[in-house]
N, C-alpha and C. Protein backbone atom coordinates (compact mmCIF):
# COMPACT_ATOMS: atom_id res chain seq x y z
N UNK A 1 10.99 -23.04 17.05
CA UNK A 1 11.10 -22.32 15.79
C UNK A 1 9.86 -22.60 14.96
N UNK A 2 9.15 -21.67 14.65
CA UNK A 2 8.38 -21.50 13.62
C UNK A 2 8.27 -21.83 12.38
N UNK A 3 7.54 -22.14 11.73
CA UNK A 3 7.79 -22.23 9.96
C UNK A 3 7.22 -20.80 9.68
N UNK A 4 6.98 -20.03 9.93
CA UNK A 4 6.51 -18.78 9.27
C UNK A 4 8.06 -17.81 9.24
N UNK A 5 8.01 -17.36 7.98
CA UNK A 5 9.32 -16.33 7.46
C UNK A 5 8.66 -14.91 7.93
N UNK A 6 9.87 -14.09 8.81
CA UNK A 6 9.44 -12.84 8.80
C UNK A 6 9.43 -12.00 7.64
N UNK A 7 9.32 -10.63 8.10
CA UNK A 7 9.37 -9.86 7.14
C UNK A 7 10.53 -9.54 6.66
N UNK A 8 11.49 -9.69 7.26
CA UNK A 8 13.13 -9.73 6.98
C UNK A 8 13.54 -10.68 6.51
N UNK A 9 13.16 -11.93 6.44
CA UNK A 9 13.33 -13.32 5.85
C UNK A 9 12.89 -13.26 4.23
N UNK A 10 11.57 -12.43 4.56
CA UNK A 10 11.21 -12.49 2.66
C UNK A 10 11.11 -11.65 2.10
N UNK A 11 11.88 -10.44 2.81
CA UNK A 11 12.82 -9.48 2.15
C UNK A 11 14.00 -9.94 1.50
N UNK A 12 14.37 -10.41 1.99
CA UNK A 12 15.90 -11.18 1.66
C UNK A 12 16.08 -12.05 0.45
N UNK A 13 14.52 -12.71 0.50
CA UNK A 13 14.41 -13.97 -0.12
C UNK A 13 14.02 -13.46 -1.44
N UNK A 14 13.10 -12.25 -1.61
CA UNK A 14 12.76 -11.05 -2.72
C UNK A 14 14.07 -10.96 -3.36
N UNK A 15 15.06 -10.29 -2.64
CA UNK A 15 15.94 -9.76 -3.32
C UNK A 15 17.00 -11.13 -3.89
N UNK A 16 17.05 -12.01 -3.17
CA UNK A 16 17.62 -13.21 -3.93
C UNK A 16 17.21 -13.35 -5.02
N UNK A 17 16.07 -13.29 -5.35
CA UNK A 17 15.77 -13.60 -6.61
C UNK A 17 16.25 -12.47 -7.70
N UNK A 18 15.57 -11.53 -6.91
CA UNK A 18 16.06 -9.86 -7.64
C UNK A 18 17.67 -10.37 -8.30
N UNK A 19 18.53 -10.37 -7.36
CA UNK A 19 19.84 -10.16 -7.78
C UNK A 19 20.29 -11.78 -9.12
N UNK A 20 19.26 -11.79 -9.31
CA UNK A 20 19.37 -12.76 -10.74
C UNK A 20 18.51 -12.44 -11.34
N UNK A 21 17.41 -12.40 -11.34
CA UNK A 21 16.96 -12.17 -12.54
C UNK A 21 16.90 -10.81 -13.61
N UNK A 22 17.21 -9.62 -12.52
CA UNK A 22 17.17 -8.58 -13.17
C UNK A 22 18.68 -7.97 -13.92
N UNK A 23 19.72 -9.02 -13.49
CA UNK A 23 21.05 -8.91 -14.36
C UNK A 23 20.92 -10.10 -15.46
N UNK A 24 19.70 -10.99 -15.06
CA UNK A 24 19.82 -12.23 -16.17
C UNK A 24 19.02 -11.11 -17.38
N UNK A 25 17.61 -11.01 -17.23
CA UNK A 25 17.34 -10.25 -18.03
C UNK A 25 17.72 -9.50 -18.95
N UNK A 26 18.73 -8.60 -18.42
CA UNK A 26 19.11 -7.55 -18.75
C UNK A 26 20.22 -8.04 -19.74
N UNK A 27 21.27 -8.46 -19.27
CA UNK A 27 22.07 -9.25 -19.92
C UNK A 27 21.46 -10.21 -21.60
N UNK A 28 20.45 -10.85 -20.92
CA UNK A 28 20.08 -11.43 -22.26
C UNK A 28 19.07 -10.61 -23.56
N UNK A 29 18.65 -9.72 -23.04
CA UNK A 29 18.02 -8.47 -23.44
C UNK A 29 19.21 -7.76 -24.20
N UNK A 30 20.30 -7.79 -23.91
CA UNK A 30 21.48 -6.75 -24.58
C UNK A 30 22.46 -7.91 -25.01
N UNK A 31 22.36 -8.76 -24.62
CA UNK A 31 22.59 -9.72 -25.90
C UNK A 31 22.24 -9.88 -27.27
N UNK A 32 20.68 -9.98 -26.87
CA UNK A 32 19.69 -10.72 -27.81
C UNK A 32 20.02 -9.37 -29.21
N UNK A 33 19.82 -8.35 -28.95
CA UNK A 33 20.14 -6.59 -29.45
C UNK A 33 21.72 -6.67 -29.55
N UNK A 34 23.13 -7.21 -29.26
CA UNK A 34 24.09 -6.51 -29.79
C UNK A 34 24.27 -7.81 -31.04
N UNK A 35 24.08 -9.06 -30.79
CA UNK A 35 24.26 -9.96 -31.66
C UNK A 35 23.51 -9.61 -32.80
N UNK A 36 22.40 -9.45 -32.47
CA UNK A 36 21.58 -8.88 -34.31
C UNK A 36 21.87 -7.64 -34.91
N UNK A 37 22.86 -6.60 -34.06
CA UNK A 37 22.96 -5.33 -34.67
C UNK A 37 21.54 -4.68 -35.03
N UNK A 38 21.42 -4.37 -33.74
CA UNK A 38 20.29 -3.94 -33.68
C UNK A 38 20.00 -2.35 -33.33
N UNK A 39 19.19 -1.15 -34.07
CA UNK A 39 19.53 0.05 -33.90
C UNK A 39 19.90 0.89 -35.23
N UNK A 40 20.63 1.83 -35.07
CA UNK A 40 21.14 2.48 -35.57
C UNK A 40 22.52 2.21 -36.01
N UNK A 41 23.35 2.31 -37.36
CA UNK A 41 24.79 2.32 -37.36
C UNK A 41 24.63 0.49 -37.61
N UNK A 42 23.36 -0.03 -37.78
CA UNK A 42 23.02 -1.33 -38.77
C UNK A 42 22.57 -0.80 -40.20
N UNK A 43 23.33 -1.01 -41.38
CA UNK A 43 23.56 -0.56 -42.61
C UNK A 43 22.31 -0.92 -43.18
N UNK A 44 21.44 -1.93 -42.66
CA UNK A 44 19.96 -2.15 -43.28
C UNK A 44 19.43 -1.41 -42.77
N UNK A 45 19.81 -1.27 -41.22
CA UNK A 45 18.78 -0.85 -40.57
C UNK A 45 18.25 1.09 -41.08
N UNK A 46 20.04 1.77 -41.26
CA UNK A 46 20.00 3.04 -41.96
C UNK A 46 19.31 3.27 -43.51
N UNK A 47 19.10 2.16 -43.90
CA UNK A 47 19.02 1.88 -45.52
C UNK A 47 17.41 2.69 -45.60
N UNK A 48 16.84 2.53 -44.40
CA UNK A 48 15.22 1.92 -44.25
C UNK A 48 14.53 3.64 -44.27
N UNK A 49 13.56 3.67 -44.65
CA UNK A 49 12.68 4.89 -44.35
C UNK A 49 12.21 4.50 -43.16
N UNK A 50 12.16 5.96 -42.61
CA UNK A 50 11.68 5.63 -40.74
C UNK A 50 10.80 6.72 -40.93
N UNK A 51 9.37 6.27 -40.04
CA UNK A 51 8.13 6.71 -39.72
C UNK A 51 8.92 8.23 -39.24
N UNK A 52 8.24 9.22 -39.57
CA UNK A 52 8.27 10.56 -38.64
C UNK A 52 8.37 10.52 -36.84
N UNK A 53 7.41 9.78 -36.42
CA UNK A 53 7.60 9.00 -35.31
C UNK A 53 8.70 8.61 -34.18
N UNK A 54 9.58 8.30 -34.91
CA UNK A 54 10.48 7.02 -34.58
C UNK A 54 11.48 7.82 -34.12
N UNK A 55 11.89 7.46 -32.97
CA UNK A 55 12.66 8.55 -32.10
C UNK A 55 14.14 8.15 -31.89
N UNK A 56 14.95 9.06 -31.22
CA UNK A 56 16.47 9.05 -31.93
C UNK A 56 16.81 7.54 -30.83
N UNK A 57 18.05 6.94 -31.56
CA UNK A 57 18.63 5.96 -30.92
C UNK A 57 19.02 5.75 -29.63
N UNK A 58 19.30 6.37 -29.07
CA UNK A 58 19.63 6.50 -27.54
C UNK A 58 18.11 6.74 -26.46
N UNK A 59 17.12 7.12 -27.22
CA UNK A 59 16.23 6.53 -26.51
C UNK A 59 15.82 5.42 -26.48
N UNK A 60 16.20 4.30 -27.30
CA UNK A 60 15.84 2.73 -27.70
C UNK A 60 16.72 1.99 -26.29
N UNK A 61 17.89 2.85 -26.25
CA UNK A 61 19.00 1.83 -25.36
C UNK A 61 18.20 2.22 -23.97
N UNK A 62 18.49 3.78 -23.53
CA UNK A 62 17.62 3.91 -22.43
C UNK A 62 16.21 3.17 -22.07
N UNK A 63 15.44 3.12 -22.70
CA UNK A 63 14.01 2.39 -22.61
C UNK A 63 14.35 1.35 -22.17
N UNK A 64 15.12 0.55 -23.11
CA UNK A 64 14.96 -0.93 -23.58
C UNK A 64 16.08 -1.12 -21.88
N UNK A 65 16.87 -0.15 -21.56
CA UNK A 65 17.47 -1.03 -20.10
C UNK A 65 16.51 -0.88 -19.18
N UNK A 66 15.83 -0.08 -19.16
CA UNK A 66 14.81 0.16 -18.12
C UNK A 66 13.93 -0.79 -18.07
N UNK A 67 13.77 -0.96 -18.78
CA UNK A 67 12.40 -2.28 -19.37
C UNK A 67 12.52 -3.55 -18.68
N UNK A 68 13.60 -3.93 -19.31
CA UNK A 68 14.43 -4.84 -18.55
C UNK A 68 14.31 -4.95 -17.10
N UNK A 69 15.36 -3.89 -16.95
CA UNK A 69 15.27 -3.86 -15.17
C UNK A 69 13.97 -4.15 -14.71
N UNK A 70 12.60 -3.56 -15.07
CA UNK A 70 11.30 -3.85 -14.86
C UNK A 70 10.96 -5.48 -14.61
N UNK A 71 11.32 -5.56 -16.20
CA UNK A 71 11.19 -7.05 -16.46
C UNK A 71 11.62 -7.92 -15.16
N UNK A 72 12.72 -7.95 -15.47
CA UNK A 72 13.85 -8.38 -13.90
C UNK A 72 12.93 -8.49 -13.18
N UNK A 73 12.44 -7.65 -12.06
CA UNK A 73 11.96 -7.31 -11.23
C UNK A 73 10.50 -8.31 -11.19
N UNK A 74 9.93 -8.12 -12.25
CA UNK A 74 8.43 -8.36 -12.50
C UNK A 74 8.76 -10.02 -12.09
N UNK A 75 9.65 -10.52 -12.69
CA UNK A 75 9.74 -11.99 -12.71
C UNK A 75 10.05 -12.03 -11.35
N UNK A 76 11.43 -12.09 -10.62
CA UNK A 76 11.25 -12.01 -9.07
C UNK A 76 10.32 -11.69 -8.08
N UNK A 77 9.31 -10.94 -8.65
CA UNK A 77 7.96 -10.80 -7.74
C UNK A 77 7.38 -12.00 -8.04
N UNK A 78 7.10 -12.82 -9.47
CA UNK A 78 6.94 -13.84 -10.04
C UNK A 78 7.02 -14.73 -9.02
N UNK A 79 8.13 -15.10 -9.12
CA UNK A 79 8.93 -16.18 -8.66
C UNK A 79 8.88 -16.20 -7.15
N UNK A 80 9.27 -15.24 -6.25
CA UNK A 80 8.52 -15.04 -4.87
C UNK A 80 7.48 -15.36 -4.82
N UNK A 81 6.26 -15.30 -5.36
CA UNK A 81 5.19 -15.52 -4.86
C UNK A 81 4.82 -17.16 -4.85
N UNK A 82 5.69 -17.75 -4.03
CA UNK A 82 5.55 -19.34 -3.68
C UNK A 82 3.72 -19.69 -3.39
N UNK A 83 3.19 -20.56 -4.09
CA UNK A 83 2.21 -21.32 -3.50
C UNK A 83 1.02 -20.21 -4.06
N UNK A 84 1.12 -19.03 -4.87
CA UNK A 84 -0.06 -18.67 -5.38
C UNK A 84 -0.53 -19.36 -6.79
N UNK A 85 -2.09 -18.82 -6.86
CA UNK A 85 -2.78 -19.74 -7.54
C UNK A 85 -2.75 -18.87 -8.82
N UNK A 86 -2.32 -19.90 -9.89
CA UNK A 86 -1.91 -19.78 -11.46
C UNK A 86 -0.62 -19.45 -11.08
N UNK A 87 0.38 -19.34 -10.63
CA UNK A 87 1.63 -18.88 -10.43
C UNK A 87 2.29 -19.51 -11.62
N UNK A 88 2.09 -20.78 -12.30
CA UNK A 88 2.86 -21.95 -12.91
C UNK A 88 2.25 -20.85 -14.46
N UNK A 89 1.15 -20.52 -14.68
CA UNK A 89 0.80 -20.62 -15.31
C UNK A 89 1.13 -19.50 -15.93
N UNK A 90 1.18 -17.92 -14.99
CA UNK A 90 1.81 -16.48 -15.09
C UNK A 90 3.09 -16.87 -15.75
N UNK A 91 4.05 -17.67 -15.10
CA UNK A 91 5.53 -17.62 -15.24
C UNK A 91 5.24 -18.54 -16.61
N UNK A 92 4.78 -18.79 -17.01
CA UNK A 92 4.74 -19.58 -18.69
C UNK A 92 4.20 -18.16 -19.71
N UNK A 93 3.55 -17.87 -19.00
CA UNK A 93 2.92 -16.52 -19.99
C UNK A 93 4.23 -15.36 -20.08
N UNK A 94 4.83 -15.10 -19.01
CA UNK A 94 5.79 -14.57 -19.02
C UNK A 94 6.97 -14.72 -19.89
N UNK A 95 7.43 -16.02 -19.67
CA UNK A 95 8.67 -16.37 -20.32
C UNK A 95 8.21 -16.39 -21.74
N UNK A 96 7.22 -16.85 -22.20
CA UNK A 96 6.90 -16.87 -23.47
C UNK A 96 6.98 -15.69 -23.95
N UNK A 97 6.63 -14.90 -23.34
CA UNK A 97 6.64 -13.02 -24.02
C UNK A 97 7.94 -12.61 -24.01
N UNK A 98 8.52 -13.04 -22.90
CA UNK A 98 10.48 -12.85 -22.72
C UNK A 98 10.87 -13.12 -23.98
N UNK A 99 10.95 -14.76 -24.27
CA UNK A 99 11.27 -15.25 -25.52
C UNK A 99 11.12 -14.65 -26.54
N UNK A 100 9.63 -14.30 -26.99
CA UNK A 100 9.54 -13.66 -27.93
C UNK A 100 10.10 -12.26 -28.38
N UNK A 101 10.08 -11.47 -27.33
CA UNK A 101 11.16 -10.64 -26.75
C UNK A 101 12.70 -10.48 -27.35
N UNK A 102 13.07 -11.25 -26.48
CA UNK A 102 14.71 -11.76 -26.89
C UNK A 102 14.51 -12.20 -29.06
N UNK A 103 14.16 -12.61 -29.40
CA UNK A 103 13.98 -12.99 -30.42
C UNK A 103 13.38 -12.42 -31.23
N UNK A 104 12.62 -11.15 -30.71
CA UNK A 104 12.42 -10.07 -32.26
C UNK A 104 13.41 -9.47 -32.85
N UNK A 105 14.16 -8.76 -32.22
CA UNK A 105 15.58 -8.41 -32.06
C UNK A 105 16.49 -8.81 -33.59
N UNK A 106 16.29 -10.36 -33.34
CA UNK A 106 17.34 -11.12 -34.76
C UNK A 106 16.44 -11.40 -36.29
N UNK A 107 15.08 -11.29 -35.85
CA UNK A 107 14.26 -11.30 -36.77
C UNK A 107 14.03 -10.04 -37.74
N UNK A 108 14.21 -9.17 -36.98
CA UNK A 108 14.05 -7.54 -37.45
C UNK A 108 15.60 -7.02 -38.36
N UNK A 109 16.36 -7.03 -37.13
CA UNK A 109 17.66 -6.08 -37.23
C UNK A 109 18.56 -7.37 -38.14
N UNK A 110 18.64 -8.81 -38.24
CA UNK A 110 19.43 -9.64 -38.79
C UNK A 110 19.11 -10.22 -39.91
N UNK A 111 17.96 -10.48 -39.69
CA UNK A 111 17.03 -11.49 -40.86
C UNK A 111 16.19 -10.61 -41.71
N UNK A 112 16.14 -9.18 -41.31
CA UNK A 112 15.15 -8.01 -42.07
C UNK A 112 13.80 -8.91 -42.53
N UNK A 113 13.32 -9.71 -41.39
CA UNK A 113 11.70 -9.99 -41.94
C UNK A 113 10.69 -9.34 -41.42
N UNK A 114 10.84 -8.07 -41.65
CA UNK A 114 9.79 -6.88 -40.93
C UNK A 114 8.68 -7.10 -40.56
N UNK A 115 7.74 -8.07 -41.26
CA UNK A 115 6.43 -8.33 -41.37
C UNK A 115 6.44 -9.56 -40.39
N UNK A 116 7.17 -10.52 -40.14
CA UNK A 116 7.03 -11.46 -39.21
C UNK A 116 7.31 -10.94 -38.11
N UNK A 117 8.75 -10.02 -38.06
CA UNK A 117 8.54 -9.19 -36.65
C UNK A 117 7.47 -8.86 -36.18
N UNK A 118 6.67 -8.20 -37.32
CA UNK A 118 5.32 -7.53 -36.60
C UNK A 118 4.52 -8.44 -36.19
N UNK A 119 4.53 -9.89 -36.18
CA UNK A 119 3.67 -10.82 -36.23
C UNK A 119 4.01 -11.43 -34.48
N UNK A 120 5.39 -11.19 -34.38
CA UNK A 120 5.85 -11.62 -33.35
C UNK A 120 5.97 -10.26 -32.13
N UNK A 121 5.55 -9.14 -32.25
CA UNK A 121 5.41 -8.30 -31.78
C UNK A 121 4.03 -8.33 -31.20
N UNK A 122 2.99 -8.58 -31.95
CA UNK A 122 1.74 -8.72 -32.26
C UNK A 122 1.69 -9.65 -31.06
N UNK A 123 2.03 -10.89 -30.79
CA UNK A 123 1.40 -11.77 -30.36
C UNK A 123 2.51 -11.26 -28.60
N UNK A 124 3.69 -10.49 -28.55
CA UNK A 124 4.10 -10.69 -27.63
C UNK A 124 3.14 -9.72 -26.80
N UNK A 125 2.44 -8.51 -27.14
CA UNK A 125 1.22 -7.71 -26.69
C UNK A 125 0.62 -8.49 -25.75
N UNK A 126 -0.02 -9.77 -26.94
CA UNK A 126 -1.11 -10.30 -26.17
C UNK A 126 -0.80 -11.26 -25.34
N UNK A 127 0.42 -11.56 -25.25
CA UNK A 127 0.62 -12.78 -24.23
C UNK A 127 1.09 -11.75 -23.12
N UNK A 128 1.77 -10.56 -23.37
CA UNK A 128 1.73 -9.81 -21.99
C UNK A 128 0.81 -9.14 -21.41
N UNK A 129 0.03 -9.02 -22.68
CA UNK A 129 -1.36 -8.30 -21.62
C UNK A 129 -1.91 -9.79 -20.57
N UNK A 130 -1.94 -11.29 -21.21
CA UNK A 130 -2.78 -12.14 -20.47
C UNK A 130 -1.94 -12.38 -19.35
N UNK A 131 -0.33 -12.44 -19.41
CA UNK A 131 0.44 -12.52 -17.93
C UNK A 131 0.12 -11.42 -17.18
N UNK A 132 -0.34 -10.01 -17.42
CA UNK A 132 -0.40 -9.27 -16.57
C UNK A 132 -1.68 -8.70 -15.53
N UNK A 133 -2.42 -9.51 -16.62
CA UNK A 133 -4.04 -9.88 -16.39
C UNK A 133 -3.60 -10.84 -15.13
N UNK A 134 -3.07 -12.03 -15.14
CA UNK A 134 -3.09 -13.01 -14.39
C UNK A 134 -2.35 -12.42 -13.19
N UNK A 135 -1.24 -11.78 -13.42
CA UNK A 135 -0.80 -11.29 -12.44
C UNK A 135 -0.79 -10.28 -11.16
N UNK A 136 -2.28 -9.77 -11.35
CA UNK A 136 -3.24 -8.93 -10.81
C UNK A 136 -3.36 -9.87 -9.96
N UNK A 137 -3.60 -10.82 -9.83
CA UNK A 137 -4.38 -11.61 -8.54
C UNK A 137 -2.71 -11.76 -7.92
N UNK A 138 -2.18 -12.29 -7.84
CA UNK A 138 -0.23 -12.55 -6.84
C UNK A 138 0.30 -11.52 -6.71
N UNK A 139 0.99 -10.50 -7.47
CA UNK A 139 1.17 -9.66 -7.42
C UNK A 139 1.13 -7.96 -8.03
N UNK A 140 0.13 -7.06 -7.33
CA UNK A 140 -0.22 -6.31 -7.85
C UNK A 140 0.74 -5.13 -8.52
N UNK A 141 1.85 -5.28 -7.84
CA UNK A 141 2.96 -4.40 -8.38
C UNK A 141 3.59 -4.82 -9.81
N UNK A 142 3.94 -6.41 -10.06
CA UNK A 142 4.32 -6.98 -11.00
C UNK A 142 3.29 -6.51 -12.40
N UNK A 143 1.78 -6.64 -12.06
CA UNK A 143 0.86 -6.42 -13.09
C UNK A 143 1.57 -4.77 -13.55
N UNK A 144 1.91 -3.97 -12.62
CA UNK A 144 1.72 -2.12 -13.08
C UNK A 144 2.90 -2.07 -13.34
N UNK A 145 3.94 -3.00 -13.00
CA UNK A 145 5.60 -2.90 -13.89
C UNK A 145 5.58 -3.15 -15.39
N UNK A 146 4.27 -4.31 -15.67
CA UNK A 146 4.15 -4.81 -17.13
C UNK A 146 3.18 -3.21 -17.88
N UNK A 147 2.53 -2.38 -16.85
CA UNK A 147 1.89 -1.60 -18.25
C UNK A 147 3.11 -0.39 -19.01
N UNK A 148 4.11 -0.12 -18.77
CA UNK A 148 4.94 0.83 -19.40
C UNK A 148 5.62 -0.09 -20.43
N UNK A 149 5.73 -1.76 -20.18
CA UNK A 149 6.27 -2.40 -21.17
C UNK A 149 5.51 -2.57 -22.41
N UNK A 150 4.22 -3.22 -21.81
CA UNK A 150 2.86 -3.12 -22.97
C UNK A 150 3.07 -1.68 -23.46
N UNK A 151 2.93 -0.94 -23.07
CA UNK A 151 2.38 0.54 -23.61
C UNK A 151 3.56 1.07 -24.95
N UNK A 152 5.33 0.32 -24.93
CA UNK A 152 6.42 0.76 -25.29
C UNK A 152 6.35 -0.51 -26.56
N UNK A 153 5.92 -1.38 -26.11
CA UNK A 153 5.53 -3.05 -27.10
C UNK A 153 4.54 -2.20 -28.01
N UNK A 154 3.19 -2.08 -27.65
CA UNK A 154 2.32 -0.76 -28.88
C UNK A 154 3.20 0.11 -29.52
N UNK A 155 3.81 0.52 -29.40
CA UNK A 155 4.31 2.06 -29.93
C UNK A 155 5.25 1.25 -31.30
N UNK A 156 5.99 0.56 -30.15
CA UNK A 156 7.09 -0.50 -30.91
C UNK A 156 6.54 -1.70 -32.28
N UNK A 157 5.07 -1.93 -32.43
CA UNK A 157 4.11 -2.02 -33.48
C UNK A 157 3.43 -1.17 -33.97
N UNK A 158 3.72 -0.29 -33.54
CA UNK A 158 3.40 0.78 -34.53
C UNK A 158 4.43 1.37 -35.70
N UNK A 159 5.81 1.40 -34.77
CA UNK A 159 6.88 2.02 -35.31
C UNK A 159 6.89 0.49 -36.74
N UNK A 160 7.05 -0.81 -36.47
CA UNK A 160 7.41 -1.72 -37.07
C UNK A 160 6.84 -1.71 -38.13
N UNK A 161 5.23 -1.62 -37.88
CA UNK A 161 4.12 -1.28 -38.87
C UNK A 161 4.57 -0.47 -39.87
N UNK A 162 4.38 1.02 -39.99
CA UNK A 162 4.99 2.19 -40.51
C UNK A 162 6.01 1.72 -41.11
N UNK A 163 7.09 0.81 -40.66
CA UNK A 163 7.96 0.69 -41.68
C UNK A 163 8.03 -0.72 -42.38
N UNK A 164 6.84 -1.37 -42.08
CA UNK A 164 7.11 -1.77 -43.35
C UNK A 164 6.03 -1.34 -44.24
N UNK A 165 5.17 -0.33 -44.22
CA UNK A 165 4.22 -0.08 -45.19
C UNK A 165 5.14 0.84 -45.68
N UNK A 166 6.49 1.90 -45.18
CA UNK A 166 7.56 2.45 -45.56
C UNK A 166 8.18 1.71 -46.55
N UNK A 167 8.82 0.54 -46.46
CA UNK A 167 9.66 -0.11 -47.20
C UNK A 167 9.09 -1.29 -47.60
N UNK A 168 8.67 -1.27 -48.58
CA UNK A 168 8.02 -2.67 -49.42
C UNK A 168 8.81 -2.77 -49.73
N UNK A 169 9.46 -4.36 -49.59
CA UNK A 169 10.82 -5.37 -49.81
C UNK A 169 11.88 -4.92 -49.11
N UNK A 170 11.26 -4.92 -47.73
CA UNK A 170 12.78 -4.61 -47.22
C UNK A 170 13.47 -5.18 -46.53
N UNK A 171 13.04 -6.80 -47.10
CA UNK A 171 14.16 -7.47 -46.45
C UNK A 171 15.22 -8.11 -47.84
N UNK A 172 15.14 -7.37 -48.75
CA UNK A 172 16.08 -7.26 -49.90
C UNK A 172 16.80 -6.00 -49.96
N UNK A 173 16.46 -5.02 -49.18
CA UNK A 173 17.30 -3.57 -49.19
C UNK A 173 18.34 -3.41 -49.39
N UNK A 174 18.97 -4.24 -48.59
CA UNK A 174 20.59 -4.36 -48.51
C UNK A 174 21.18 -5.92 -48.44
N UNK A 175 21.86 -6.42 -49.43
CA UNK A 175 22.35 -7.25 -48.71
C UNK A 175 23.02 -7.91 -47.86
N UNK A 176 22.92 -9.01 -47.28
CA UNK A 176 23.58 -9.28 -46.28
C UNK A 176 25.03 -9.42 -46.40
N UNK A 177 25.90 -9.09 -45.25
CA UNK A 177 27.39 -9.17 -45.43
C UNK A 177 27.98 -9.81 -46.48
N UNK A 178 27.45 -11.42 -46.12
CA UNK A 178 27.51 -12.47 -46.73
C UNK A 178 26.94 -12.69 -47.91
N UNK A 179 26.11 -11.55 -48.19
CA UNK A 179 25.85 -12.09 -49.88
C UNK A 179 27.14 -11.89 -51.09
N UNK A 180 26.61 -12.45 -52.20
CA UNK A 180 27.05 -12.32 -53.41
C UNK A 180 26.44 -11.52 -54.29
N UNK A 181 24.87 -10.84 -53.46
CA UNK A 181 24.55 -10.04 -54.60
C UNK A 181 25.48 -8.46 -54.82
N UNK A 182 24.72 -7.67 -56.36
CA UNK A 182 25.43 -6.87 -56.59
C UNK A 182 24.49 -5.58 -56.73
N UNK A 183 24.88 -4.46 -55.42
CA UNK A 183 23.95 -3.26 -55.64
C UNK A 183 24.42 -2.67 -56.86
N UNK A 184 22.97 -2.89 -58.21
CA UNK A 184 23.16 -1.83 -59.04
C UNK A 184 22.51 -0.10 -59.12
């Protein structure tokens, strides 16, 4: 017996990973979005002037599962690629953009700090453009799964942008459930 895996061996071994990460993703992706009330039919979120731009709600859910699934995917090519060089270093660039990811979500739609969103939008760009940069050398498919995400991350600072040059103070718009203040 050999130590070399066929092609059926790391087929298999692909999709092992596949069948976690792209339901982990996804899952924590539509987490991260139902816990912050995130969207449309969020009472701040309706409160808000929206860019001309900014396209109807059901394209946010569609995108944003697709994305995901991408995502998913991108990381299991990740993660397959045992023993390539920067591999340690891709999957840090990655998760960091995940994170940030998962966590615009509660910053935007929960905490209404529009302007730090954009800050954290801002930087998730550039940490996915440098994972996808890196990821050109391991896997070339993983790099061209990340450009429809980058390209939807732009748009998605743009849209963020626009509104908050839309809504100066709008993370006082509405108050929160939990406040005590009083709309006069």
């Amino acid at each position: 017996m050999t130590g070399i895996a066929s092609r059926a061996q790391l087929r298999m071994s692909f999709l092992r990973y596949a069948l976690v990460t792209i339901p982990l993703v996804l899952l924590l992706g539509t987490l991260s979005g139902r816990a912050s009330g995130s969207g449309y039919g969020n009472p701040w979120f309706d409160a808000l002037v929206k860019p001309e731009a900014m396209p109807p709600g059901w394209v946010f859910g569609a995108l944003w599962t697709l994305l995901y699934i991408w995502l998913g995917l991108v990381l299991a090519m990740i993660l397959h690629a045992r023993g390539a060089e920067r591999r340690g270093q891709t999957l840090a660039l990655f998760v960091v953009q995940l994170l940030l990811n998962f966590a615009w979500s509660p910053v935007f739609f929960a905490l209404h700090k529009v302007d730090t969103a954009l800050t954290m939008i801002a930087a998730m760009i550039v940490v996915s453009v440098a994972a996808a940069w890196l990821m050109v050398r391991i896997r070339k498919a993983a790099a061209l799964l990340m450009l429809p995400y980058i390209a939807w991350l732009c748009f998605a600072a743009f849209l963020n942008y626009q509104i908050a040059v839309l809504n100066p103070g709008a993370d006082t718009l509405v108050p929160d459930q939990g406040s005590a203040d009083i709309l006069i």
